[in-house]
PDB file of N, CA and C in Angstrom:
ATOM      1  N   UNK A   1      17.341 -10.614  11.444  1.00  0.00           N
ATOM      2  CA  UNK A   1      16.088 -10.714  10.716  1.00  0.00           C
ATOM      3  C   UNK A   1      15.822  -9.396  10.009  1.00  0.00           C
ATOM      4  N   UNK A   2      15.248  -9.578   8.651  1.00  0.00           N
ATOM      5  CA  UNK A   2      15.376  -8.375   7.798  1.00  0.00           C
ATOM      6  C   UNK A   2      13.141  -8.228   7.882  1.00  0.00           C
ATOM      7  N   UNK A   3      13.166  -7.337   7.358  1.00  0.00           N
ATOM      8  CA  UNK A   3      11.769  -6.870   7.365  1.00  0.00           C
ATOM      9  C   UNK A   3      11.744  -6.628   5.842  1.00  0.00           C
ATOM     10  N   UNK A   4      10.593  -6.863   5.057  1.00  0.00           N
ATOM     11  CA  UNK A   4      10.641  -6.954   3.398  1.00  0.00           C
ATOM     12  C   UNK A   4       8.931  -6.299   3.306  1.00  0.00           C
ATOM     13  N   UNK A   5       9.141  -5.174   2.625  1.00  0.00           N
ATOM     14  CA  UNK A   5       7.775  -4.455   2.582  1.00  0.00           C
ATOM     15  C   UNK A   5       7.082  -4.656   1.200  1.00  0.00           C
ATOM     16  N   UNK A   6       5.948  -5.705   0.726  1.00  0.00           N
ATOM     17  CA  UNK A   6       5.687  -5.972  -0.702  1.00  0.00           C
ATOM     18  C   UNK A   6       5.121  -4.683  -1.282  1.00  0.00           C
ATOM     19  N   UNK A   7       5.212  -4.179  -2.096  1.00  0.00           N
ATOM     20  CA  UNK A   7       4.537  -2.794  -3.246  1.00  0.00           C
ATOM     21  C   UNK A   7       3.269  -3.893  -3.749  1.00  0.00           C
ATOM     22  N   UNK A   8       2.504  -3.081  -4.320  1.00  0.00           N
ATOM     23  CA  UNK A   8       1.127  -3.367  -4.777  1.00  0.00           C
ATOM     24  C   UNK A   8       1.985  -4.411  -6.138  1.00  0.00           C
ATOM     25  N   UNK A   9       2.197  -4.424  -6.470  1.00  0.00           N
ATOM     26  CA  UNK A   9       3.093  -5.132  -8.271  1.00  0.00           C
ATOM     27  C   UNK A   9       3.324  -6.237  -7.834  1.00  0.00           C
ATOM     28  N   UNK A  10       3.815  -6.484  -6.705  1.00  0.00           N
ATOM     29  CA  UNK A  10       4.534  -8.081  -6.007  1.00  0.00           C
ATOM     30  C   UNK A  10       3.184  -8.460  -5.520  1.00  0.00           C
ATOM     31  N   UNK A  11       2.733  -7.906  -4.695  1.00  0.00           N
ATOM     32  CA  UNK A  11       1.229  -8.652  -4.285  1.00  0.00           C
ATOM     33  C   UNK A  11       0.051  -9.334  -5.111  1.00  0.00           C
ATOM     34  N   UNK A  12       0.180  -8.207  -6.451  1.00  0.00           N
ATOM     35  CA  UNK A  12      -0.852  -8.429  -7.614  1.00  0.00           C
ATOM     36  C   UNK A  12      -0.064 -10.019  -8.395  1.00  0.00           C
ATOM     37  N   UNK A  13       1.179 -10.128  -8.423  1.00  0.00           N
ATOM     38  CA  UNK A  13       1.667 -11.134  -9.140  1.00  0.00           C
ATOM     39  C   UNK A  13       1.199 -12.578  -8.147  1.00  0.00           C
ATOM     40  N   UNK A  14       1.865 -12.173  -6.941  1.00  0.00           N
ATOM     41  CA  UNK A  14       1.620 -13.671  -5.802  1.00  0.00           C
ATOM     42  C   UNK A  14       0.249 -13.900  -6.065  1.00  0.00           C
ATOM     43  N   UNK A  15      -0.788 -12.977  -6.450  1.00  0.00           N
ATOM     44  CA  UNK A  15      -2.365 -13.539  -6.303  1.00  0.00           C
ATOM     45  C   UNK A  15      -2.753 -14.060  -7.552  1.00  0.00           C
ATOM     46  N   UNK A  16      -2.184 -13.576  -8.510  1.00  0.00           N
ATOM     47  CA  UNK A  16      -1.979 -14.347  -9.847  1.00  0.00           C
ATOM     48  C   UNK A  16      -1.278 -15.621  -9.788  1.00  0.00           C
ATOM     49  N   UNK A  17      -0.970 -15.908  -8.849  1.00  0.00           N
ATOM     50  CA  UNK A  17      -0.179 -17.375  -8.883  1.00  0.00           C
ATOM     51  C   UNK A  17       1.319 -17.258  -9.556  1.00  0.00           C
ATOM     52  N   UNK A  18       2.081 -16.256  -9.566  1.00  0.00           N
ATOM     53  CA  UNK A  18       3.515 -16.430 -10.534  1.00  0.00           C
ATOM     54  C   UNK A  18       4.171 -16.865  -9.734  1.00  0.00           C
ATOM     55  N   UNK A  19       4.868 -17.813 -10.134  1.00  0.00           N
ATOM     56  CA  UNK A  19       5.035 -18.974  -9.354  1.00  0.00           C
ATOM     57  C   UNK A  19       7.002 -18.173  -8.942  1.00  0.00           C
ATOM     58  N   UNK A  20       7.492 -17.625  -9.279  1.00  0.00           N
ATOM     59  CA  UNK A  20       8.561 -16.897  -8.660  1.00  0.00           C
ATOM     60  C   UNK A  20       8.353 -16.507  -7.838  1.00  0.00           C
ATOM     61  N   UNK A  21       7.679 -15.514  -7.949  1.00  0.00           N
ATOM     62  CA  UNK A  21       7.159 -14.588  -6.569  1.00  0.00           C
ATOM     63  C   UNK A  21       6.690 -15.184  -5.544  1.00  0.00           C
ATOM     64  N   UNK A  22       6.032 -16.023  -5.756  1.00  0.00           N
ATOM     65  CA  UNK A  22       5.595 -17.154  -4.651  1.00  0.00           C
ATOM     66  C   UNK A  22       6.503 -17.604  -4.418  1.00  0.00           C
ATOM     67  N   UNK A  23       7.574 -18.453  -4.929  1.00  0.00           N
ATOM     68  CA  UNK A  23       8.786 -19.033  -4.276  1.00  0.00           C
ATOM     69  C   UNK A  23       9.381 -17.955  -3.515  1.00  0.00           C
ATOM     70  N   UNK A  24       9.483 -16.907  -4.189  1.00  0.00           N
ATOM     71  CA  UNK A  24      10.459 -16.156  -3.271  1.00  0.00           C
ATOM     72  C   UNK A  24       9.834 -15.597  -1.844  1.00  0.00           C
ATOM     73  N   UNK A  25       8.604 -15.452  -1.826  1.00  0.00           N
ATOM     74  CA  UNK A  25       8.168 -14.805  -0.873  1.00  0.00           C
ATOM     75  C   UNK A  25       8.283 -15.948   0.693  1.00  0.00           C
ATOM     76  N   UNK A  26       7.798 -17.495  -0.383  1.00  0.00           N
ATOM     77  CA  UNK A  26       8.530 -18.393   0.703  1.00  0.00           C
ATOM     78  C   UNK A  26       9.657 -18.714   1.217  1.00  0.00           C
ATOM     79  N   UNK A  27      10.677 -18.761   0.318  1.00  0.00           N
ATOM     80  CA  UNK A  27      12.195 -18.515   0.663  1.00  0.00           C
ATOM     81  C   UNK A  27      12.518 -16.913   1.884  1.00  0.00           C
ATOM     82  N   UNK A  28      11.696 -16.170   1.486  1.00  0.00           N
ATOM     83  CA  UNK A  28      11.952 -14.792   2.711  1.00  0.00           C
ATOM     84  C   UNK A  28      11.834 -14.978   4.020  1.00  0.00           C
ATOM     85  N   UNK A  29      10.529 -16.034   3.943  1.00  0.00           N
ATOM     86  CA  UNK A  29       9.758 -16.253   5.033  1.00  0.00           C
ATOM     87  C   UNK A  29      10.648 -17.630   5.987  1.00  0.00           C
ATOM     88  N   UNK A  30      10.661 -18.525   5.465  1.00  0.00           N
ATOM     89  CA  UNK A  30      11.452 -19.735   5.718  1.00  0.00           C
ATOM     90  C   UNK A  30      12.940 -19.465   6.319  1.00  0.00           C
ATOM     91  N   UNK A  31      13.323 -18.393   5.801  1.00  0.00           N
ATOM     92  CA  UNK A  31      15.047 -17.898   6.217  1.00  0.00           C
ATOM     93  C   UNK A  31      14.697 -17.117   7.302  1.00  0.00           C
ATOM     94  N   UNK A  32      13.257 -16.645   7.902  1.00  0.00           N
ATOM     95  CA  UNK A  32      13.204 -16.043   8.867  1.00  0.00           C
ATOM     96  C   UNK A  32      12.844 -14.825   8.716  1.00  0.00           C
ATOM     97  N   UNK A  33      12.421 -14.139   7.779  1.00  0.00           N
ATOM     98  CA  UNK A  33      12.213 -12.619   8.041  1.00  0.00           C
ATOM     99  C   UNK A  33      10.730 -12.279   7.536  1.00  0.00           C
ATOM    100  N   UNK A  34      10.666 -10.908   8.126  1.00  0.00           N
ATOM    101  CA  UNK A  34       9.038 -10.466   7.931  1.00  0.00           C
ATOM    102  C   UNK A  34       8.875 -10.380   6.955  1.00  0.00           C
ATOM    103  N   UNK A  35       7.445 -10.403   6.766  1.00  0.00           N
ATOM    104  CA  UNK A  35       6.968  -9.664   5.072  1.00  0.00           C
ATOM    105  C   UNK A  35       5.688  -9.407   5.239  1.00  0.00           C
ATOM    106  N   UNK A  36       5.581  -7.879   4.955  1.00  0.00           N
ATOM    107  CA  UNK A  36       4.471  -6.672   5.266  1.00  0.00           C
ATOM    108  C   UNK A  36       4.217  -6.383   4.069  1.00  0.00           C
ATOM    109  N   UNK A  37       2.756  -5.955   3.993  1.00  0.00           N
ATOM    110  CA  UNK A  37       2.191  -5.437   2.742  1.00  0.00           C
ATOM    111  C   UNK A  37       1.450  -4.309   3.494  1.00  0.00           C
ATOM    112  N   UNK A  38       1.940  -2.868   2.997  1.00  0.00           N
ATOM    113  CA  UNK A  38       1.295  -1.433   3.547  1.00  0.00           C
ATOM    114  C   UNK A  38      -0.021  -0.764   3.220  1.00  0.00           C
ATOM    115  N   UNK A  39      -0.750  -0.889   3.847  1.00  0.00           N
ATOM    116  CA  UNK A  39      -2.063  -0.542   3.869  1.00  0.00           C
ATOM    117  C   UNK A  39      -2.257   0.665   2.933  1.00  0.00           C
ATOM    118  N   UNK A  40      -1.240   1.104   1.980  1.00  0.00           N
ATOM    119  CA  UNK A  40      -1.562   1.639   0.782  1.00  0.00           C
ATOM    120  C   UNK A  40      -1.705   0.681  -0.595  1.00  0.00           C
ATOM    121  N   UNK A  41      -0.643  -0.057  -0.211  1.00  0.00           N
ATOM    122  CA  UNK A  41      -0.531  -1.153  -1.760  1.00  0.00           C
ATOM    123  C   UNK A  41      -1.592  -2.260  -1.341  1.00  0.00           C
ATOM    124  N   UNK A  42      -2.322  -2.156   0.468  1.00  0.00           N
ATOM    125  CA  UNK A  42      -3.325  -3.088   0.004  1.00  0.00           C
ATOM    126  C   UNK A  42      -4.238  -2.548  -0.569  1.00  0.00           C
ATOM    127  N   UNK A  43      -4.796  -1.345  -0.040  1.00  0.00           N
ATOM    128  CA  UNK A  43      -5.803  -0.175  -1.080  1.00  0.00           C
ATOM    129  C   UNK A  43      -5.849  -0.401  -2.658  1.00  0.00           C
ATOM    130  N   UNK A  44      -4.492  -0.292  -2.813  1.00  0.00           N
ATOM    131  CA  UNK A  44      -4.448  -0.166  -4.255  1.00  0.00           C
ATOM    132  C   UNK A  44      -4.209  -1.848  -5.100  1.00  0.00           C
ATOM    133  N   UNK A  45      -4.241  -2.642  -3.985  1.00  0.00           N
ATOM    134  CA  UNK A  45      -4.834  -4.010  -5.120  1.00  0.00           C
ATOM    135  C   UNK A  45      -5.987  -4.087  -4.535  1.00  0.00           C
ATOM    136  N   UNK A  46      -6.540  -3.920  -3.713  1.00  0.00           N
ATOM    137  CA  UNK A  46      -7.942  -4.414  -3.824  1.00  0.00           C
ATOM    138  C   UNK A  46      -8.746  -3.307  -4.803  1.00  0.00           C
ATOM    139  N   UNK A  47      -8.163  -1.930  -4.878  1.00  0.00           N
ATOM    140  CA  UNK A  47      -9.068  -1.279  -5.851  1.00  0.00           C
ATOM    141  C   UNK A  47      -9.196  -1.668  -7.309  1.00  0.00           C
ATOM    142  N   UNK A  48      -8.098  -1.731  -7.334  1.00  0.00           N
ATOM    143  CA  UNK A  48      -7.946  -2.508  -8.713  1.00  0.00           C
ATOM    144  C   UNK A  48      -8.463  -3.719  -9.049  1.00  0.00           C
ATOM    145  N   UNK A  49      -8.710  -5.066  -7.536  1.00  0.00           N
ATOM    146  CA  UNK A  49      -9.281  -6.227  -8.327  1.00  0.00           C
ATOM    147  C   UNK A  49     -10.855  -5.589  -8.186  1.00  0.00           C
ATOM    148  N   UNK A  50     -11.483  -4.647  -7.472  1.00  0.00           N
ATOM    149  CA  UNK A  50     -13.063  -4.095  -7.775  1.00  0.00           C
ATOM    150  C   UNK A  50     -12.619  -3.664  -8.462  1.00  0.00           C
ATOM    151  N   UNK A  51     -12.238  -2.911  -9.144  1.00  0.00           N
ATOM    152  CA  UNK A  51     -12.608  -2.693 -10.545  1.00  0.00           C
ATOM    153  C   UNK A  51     -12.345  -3.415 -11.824  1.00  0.00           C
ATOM    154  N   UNK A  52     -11.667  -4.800 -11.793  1.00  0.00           N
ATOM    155  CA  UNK A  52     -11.785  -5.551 -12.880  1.00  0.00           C
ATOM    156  C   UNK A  52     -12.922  -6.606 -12.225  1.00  0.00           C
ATOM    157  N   UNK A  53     -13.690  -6.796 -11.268  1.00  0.00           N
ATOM    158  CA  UNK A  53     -14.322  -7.446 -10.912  1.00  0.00           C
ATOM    159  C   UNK A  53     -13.931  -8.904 -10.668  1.00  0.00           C
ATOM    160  N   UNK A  54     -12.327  -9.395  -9.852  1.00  0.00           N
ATOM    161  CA  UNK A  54     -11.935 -10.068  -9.899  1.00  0.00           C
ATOM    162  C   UNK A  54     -12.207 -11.264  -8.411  1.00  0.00           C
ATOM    163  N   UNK A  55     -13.655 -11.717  -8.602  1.00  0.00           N
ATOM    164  CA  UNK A  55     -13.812 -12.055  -7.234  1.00  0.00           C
ATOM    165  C   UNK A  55     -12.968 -13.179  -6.592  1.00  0.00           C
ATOM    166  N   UNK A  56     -12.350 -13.987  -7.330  1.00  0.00           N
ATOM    167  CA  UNK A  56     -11.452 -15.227  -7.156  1.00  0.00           C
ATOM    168  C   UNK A  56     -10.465 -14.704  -6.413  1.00  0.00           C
ATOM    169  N   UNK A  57      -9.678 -13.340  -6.820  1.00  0.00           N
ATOM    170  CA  UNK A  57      -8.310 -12.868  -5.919  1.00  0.00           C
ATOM    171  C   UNK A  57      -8.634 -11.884  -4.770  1.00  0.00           C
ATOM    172  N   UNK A  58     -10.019 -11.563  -4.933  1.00  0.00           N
ATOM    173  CA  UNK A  58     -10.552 -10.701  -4.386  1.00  0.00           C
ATOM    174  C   UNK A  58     -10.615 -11.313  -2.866  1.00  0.00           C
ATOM    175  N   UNK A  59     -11.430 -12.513  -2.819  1.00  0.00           N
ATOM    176  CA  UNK A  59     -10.800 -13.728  -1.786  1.00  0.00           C
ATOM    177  C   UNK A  59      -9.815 -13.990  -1.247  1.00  0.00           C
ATOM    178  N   UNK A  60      -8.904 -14.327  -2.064  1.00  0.00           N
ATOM    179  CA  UNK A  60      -7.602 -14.477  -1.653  1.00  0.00           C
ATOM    180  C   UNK A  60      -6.950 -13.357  -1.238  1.00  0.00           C
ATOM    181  N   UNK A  61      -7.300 -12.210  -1.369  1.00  0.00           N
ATOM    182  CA  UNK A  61      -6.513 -11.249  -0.336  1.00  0.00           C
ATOM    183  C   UNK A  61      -6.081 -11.294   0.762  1.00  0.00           C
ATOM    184  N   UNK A  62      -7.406 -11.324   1.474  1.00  0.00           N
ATOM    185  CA  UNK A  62      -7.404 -11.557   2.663  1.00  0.00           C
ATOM    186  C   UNK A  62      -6.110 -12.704   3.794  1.00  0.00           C
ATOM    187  N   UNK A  63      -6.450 -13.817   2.816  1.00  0.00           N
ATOM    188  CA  UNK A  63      -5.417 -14.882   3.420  1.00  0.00           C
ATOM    189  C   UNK A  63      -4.423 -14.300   3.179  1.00  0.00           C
ATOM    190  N   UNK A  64      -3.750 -14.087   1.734  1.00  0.00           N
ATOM    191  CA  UNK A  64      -2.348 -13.608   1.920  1.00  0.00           C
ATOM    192  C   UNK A  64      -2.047 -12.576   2.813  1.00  0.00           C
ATOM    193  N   UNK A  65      -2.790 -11.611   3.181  1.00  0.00           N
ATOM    194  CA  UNK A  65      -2.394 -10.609   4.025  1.00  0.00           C
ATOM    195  C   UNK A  65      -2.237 -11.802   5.487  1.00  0.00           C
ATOM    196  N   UNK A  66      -2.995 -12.740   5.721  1.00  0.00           N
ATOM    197  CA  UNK A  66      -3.405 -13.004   7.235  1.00  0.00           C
ATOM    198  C   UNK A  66      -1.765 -14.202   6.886  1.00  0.00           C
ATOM    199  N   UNK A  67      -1.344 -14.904   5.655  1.00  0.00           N
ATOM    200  CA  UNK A  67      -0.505 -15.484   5.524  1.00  0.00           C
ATOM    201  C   UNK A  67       1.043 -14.910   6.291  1.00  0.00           C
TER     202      UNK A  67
END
């Protein structure tokens, strides 16, 4: 089992719905391995959706992290 650490860029896309990144993140997961998002790149998307005032993904953070 491999461990896969998302950067703020992959996280910001999955919450946008790009539908690659989403496949792939399920394909990571499904084959068995972790996938962590580091309490810096979560900092830095949630700062970023407060400051475009993006309350729709702003929501959805949360789950994907708890996903």
């Amino acid at each position: 089992m491999s461990v896969f650490v998302l950067d703020s860029n992959i996280v910001s896309f999955y919450l946008r719905q790009n539908e690659i990144v989403i496949q792939k993140v399920k394909d990571v997961l499904l084959e068995g391995h972790e996938v962590l998002i580091s309490p810096i790149a979560y900092y830095e998307v949630k700062r970023g959706l407060l400051a475009i005032k993006a309350e729709k993904r702003l929501r959805e953070l949360p789950l994907f992290v708890k996903y």
